[in-house]
C-alpha atoms as a PDB file:
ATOM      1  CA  UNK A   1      92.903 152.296-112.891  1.00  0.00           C
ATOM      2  CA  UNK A   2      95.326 154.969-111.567  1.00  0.00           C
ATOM      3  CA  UNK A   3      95.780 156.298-108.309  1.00  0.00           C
ATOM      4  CA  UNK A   4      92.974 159.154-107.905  1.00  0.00           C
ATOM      5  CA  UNK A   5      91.480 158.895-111.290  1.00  0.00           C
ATOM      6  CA  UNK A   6      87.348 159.055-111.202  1.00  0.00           C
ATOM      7  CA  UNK A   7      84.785 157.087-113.193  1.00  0.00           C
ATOM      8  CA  UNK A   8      81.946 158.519-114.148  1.00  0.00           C
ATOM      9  CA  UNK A   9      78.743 156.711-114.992  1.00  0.00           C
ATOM     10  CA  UNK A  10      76.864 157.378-118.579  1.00  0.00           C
ATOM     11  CA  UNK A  11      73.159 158.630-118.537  1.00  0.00           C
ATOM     12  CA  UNK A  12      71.414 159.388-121.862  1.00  0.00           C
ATOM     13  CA  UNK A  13      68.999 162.089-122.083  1.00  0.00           C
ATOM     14  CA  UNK A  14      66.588 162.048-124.732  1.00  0.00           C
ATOM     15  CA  UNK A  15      62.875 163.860-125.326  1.00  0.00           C
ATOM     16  CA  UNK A  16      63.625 164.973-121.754  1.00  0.00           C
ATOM     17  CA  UNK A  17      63.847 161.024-120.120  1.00  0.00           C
ATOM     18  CA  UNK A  18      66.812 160.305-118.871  1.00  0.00           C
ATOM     19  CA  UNK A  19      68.175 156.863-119.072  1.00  0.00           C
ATOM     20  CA  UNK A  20      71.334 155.342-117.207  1.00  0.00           C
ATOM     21  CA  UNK A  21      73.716 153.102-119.154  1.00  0.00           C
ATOM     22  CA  UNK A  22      73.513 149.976-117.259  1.00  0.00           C
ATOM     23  CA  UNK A  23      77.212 148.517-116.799  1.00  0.00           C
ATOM     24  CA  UNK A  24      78.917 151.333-118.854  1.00  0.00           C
ATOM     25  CA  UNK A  25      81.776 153.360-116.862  1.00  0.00           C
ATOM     26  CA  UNK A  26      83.877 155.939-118.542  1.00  0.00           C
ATOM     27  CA  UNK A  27      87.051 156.427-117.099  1.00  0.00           C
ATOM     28  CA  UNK A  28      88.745 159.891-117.991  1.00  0.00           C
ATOM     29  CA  UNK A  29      91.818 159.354-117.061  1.00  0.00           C
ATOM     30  CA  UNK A  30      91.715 156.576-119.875  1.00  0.00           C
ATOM     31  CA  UNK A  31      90.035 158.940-122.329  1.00  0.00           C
ATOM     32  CA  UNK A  32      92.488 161.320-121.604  1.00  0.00           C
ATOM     33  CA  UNK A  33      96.041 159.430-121.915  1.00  0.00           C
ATOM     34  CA  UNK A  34      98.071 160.684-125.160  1.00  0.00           C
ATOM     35  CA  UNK A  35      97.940 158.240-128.197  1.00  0.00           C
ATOM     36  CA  UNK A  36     101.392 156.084-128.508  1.00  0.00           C
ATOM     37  CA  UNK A  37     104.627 158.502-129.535  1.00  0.00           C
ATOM     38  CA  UNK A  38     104.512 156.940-133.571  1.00  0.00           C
ATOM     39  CA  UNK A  39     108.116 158.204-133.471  1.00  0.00           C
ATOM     40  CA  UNK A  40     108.939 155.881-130.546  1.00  0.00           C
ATOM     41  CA  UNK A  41     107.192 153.350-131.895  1.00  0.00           C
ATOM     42  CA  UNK A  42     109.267 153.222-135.195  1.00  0.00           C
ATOM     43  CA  UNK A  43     112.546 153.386-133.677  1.00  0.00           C
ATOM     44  CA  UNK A  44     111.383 150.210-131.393  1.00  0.00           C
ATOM     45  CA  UNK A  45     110.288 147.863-134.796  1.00  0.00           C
ATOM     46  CA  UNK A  46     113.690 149.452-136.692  1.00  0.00           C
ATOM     47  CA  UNK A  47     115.570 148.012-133.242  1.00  0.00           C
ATOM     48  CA  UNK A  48     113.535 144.928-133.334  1.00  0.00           C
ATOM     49  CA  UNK A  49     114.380 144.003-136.663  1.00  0.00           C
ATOM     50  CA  UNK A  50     117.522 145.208-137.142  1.00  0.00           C
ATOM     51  CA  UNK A  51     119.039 142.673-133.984  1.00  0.00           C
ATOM     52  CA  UNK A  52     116.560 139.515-135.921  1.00  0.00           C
ATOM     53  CA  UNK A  53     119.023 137.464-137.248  1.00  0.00           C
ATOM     54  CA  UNK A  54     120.509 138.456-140.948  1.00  0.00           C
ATOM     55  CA  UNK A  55     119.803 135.576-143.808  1.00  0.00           C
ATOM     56  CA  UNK A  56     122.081 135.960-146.707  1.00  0.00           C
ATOM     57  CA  UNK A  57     121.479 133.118-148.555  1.00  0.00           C
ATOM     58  CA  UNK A  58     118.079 133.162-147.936  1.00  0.00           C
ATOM     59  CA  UNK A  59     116.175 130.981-151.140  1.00  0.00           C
ATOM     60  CA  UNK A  60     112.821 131.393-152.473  1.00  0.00           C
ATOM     61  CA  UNK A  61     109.843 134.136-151.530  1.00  0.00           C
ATOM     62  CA  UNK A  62     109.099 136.225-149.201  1.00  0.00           C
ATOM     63  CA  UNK A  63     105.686 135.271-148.093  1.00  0.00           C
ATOM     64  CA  UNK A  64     104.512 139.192-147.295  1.00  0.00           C
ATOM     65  CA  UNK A  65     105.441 140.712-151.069  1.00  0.00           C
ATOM     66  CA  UNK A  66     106.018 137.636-152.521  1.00  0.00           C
ATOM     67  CA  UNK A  67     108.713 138.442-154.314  1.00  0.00           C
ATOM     68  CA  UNK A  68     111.880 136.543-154.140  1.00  0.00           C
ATOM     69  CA  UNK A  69     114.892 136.736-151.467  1.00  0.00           C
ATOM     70  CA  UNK A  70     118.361 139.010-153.337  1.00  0.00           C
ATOM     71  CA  UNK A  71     121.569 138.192-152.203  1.00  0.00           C
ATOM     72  CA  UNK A  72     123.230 140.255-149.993  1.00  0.00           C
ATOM     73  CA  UNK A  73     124.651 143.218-152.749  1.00  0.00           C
ATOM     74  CA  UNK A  74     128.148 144.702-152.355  1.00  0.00           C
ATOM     75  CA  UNK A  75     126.570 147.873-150.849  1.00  0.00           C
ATOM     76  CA  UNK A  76     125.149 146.107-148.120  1.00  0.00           C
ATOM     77  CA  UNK A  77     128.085 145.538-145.623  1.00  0.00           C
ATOM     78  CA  UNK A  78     126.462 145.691-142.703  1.00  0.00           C
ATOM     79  CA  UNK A  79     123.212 143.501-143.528  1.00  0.00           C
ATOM     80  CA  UNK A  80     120.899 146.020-143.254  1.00  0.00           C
ATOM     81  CA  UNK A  81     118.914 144.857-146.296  1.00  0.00           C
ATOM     82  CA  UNK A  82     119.690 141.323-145.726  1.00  0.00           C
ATOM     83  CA  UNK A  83     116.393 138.971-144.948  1.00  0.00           C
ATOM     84  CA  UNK A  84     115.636 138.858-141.546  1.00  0.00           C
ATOM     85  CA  UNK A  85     114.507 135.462-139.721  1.00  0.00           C
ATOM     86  CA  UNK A  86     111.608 136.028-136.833  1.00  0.00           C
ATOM     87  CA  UNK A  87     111.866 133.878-134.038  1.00  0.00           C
ATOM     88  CA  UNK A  88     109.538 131.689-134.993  1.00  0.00           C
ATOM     89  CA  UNK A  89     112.167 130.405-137.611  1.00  0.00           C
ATOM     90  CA  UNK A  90     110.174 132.269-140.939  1.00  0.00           C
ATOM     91  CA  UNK A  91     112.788 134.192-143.036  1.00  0.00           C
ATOM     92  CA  UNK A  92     111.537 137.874-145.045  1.00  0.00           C
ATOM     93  CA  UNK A  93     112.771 140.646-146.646  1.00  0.00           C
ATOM     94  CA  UNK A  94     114.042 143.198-143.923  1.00  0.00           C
ATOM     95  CA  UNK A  95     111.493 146.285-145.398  1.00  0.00           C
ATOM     96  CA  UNK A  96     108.875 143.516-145.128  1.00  0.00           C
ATOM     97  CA  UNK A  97     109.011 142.590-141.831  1.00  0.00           C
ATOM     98  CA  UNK A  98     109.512 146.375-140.461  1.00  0.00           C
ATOM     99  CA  UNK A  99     106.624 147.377-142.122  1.00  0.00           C
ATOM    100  CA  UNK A 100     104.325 144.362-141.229  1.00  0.00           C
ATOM    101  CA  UNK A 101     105.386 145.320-137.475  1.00  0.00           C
ATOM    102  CA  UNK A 102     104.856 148.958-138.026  1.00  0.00           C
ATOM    103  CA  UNK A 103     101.276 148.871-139.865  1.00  0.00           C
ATOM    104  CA  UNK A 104      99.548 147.422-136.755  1.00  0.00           C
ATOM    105  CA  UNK A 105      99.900 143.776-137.619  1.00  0.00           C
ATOM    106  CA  UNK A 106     100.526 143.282-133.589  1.00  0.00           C
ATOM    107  CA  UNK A 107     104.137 141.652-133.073  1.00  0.00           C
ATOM    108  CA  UNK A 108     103.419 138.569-134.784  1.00  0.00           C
ATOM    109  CA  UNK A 109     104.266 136.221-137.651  1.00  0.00           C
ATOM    110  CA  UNK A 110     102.498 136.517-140.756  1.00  0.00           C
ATOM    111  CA  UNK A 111     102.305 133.261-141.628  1.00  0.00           C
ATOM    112  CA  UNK A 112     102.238 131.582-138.159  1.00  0.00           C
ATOM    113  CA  UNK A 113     101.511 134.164-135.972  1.00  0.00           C
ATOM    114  CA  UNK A 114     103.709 132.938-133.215  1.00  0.00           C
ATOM    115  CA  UNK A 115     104.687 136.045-131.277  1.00  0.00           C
ATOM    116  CA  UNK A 116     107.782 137.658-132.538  1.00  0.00           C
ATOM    117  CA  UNK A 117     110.368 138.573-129.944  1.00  0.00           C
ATOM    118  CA  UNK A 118     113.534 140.218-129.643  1.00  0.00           C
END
């Protein structure tokens, strides 16, 4: 807990009894802090993914959609689209991965759930 933040301590009131919350702190300072910047978060996973090493000959499917790996098209000079291989070794499509990371799915595999690092 922060530097001069204050608990408080829960009592419930009801048909004029009150009743204190045995074990049950709220902190405010913790109720108060501002949700995650979704913004921030975004550009993190696009970073993430984007320095994940680019498969272009990756074979078979990708285990999130399913669907099977494309090679790398003509329009796709930099990799961007390429499959992307998590540290863990697993290879999937680059819009797979991003938005596996980005949905909540915490920062690990899908299939292994090692953690995924950059």
């Amino acid at each position: 807990m922060a530097s001069g933040s204050s608990k408080y301590h829960l009592v419930v009131v009801s048909s004029g009894s009150s009743v204190p919350l045995t074990e049950e702190i709220f902190d405010l300072d913790e109720a108060m802090t501002l949700p995650e910047n979704p913004f921030a978060r975004q550009q993190g996973i696009t970073r993430l993914v984007s320095n994940m090493p680019a498969v272009h000959n990756a074979t078979g499917n990708c285990s999130i959609c399913m669907e099977s790996f494309r090679q790398k098209s003509d329009d796709d000079d930099d990799g961007v689209l390429a499959a992307r291989q998590v540290s863990c070794g697993h290879v999937y499509h680059h819009s797979c991965i991003s938005d596996w990371l980005l949905n909540g799915n915490s920062y690990s595999c899908p299939l292994c759930r090692h953690e995924i690092s950059g």
